[in-house]
Protein backbone atom coordinates (compact mmCIF):
# COMPACT_ATOMS: atom_id res chain seq x y z
CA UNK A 1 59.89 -85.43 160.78
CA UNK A 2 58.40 -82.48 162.63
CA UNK A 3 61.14 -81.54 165.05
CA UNK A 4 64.55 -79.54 165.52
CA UNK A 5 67.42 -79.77 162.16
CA UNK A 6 70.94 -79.02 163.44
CA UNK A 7 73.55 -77.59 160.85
CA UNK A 8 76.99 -79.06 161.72
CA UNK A 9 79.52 -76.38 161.74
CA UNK A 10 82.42 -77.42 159.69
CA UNK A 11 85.52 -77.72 161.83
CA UNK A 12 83.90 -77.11 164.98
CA UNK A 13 81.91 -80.13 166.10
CA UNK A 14 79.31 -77.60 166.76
CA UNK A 15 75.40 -77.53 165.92
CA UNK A 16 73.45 -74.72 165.26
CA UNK A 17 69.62 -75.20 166.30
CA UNK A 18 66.42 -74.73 163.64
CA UNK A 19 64.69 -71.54 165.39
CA UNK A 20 61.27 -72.93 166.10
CA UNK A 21 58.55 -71.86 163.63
CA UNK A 22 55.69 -69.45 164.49
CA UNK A 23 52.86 -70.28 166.76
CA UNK A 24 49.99 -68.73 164.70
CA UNK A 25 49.46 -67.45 161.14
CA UNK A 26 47.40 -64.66 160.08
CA UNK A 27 46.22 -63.66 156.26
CA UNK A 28 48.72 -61.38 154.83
CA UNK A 29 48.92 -58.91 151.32
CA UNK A 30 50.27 -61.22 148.37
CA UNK A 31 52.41 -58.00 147.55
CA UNK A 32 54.03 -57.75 151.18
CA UNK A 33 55.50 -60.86 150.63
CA UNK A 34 56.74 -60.13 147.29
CA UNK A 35 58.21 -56.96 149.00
CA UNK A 36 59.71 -59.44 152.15
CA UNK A 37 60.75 -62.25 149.27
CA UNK A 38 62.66 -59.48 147.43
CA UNK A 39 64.43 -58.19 150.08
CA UNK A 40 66.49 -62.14 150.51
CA UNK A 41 67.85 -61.29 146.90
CA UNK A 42 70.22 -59.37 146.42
CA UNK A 43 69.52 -58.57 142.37
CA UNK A 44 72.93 -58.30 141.24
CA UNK A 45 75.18 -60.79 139.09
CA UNK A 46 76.60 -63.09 142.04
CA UNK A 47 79.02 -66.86 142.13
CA UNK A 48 79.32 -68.73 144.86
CA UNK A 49 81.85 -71.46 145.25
CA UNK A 50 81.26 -74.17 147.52
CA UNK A 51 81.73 -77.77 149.28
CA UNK A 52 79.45 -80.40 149.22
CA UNK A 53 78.52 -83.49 151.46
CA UNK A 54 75.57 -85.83 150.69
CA UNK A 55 74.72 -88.72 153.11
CA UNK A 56 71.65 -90.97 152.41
CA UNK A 57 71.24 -95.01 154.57
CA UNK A 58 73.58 -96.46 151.75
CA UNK A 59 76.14 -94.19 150.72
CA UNK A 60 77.93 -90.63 151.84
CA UNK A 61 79.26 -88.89 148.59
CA UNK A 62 81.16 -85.24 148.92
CA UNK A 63 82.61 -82.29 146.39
CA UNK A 64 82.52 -79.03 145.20
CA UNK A 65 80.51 -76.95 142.85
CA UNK A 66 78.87 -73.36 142.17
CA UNK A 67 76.02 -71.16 141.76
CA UNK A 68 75.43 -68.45 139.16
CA UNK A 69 72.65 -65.94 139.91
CA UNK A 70 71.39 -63.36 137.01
CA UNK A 71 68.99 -60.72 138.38
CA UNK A 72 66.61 -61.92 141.11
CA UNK A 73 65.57 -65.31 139.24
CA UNK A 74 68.17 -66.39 137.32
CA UNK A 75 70.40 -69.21 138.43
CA UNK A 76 73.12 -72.02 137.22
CA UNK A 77 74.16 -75.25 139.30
CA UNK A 78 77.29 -77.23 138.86
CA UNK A 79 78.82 -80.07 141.20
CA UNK A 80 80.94 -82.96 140.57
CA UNK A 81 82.54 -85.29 143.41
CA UNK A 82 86.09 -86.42 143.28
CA UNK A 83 87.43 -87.41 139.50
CA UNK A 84 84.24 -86.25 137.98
CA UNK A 85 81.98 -88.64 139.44
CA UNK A 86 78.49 -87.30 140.72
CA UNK A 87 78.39 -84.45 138.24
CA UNK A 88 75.64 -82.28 136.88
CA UNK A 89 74.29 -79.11 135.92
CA UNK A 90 70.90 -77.22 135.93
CA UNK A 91 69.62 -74.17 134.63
CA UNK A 92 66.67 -72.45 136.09
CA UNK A 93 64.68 -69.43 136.05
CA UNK A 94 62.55 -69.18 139.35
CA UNK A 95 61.37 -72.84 140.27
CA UNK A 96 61.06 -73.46 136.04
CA UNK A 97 63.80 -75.62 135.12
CA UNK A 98 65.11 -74.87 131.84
CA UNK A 99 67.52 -77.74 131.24
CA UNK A 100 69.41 -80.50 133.50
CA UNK A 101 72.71 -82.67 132.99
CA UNK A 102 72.15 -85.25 133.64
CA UNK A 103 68.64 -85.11 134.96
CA UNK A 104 68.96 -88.15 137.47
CA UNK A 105 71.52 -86.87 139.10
CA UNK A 106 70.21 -83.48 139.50
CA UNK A 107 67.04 -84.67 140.50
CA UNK A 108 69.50 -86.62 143.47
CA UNK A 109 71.07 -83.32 144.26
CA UNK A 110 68.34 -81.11 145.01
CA UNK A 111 64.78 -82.53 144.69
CA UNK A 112 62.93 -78.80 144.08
CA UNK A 113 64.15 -75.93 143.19
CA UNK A 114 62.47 -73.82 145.91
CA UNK A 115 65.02 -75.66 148.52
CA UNK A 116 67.76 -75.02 146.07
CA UNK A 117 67.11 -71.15 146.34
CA UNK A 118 66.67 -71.24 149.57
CA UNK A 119 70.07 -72.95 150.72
CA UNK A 120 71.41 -69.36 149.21
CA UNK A 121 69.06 -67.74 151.76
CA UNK A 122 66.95 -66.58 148.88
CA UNK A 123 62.87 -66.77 148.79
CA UNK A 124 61.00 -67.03 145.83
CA UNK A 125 57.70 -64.68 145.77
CA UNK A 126 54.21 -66.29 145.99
CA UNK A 127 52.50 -68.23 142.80
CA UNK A 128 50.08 -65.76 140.97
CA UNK A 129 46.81 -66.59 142.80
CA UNK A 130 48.79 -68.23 146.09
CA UNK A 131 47.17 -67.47 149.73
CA UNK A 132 49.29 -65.68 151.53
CA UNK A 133 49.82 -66.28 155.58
CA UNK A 134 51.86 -64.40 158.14
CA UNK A 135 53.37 -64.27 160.92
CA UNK A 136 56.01 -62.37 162.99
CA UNK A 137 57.21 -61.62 166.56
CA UNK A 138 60.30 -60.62 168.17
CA UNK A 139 62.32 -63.59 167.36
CA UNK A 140 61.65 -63.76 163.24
CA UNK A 141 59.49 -62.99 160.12
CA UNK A 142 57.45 -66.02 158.37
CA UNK A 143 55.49 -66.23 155.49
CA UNK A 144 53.30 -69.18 153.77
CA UNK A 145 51.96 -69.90 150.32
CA UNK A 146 49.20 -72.01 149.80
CA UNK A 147 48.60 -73.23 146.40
CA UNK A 148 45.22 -76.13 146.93
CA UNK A 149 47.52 -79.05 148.85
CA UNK A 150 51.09 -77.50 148.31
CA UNK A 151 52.39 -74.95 151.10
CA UNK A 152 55.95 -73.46 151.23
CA UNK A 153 56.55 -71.61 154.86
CA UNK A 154 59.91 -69.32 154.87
CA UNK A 155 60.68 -67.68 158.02
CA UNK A 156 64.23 -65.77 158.78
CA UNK A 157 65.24 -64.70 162.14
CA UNK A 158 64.88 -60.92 163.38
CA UNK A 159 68.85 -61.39 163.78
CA UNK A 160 69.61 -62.36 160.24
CA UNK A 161 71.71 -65.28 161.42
CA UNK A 162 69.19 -67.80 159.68
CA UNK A 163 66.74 -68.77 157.04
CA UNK A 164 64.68 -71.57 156.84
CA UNK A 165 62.40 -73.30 154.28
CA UNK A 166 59.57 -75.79 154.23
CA UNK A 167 58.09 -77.28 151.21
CA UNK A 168 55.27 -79.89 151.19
CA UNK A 169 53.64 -81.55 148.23
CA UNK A 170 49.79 -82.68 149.27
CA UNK A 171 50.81 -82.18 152.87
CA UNK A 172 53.99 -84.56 152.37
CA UNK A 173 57.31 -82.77 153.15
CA UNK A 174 58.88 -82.54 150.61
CA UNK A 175 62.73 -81.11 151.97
CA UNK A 176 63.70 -78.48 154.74
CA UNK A 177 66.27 -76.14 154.58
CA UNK A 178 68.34 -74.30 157.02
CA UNK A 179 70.45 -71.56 156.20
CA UNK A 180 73.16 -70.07 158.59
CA UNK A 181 75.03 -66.31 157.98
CA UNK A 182 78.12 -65.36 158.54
CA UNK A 183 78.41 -61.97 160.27
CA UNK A 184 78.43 -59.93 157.03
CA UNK A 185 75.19 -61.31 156.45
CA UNK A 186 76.31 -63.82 153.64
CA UNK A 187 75.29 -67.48 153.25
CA UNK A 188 77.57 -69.18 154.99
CA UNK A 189 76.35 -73.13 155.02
CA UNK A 190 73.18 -74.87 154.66
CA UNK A 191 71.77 -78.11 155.31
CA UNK A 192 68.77 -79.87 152.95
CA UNK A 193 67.05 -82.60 154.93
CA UNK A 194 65.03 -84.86 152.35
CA UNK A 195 62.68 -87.39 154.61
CA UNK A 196 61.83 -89.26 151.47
CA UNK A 197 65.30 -90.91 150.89
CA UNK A 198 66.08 -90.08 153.81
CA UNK A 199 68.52 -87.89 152.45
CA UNK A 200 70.80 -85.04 153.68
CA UNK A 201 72.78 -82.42 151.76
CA UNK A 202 74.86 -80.33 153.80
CA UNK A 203 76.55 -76.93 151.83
CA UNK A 204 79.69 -75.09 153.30
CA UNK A 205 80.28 -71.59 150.91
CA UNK A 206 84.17 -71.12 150.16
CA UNK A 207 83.85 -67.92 148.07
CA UNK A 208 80.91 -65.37 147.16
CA UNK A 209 81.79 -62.46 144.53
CA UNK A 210 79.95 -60.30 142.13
CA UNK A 211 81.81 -60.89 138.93
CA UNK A 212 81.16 -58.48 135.83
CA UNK A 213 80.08 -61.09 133.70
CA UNK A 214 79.21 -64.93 133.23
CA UNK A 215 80.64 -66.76 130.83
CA UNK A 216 79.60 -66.96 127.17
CA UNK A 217 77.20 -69.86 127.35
CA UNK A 218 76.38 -70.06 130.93
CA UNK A 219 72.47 -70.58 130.18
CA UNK A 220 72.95 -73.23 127.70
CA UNK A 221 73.27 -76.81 127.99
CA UNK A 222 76.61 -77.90 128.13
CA UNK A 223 78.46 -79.89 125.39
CA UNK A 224 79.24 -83.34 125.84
CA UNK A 225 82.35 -84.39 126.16
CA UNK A 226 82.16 -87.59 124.20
């Protein structure tokens, strides 16, 4: 699907339109976009709380969870509907995956871990040896990554009030993201559109803090309960 997303606002029966994506890309420095990619982290210790609806043809399944960030790459996923039911967890360092409980269902929850950055607003720098592309005018900034087949376009709005990312596999979308701000300039919701399922994953943030610390065993896998 090549067209306009629409975040629903939660509460407000409103919809918030995809800005439309740059006309024309020109080659760009690899080490400008690391620069740009940078600047969507924020590099300190960060949790965010937050609510969860997933809708697919069959089923529409909703709860909470949270996201851990260490430094500008590190990051923890939880979620787990109501009673327990649809849980997991996921460690990962960039788009490298360290560990997943259960893998199925994270694999149902987010299906690349690009997207999954990305629904914080965040963009991951360019693969050692990527192309770089770029483009910009007076409504936003956009960059894209070749690697041979595989492309990822970000582009964020000259306002700050969204983020969006592309990511196709052999020309095959692969998910889309769009990312809305509150006025502070925090993540405020996001929506993941997956055409494959077709699948949607819609994020509303509750609470975003920098805590001192994570807990003692935050990176590892967790221990069964049985």
């Amino acid at each position: 699907m090549v067209g306009l997303l629409s975040v629903a606002a939660c509460g407000a029966g409103m919809s918030v339109p995809t800005p439309p994506g740059p006309a024309a890309y020109v080659p760009a420095a690899p080490h400008v976009a690391r620069e740009w990619a940078q600047s969507t982290q924020s590099g300190e210790r960060q949790l965010l709380r937050f609510k969860w609806q997933f809708h697919n043809e069959r089923s529409t399944a909703g709860g909470s969870g949270s996201l851990r960030i260490a430094g500008r790459d590190s990051l923890r996923l939880d979620f787990r509907g109501p009673l327990g039911t649809a849980r997991g967890a996921a460690a990962v360092v960039g788009t490298t995956l360290l560990w997943a409980d259960p893998q199925d269902e994270v694999d149902k929850f987010v299906p690349n871990y690009s997207l999954l950055w990305a629904m914080m607003g965040v963009a991951l720098p360019p693969a050692e040896g990527a192309t770089v592309l770029a483009a910009t005018d007076q409504r936003l900034t956009a960059y894209r990554f070749v690697v041979g087949a595989d492309t990822i376009d970000y582009y964020r709005t000259r306002a700050g009030t969204q983020f969006v990312a592309d990511v196709r596999r052999a020309g095959s979308r692969v998910g889309r993201v769009i990312t809305v701000f509150d006025a502070a300039g925090k993540p405020e919701r996001a929506r993941l559109e997956v055409p494959s399922g077709p699948a949607r994953l819609d994020i509303t943030f509750t609470e975003i803090t920098n805590p001192g610390s994570h807990p003692a065993g935050t990176w590892y896998v967790p221990v069964s309960d049985q």
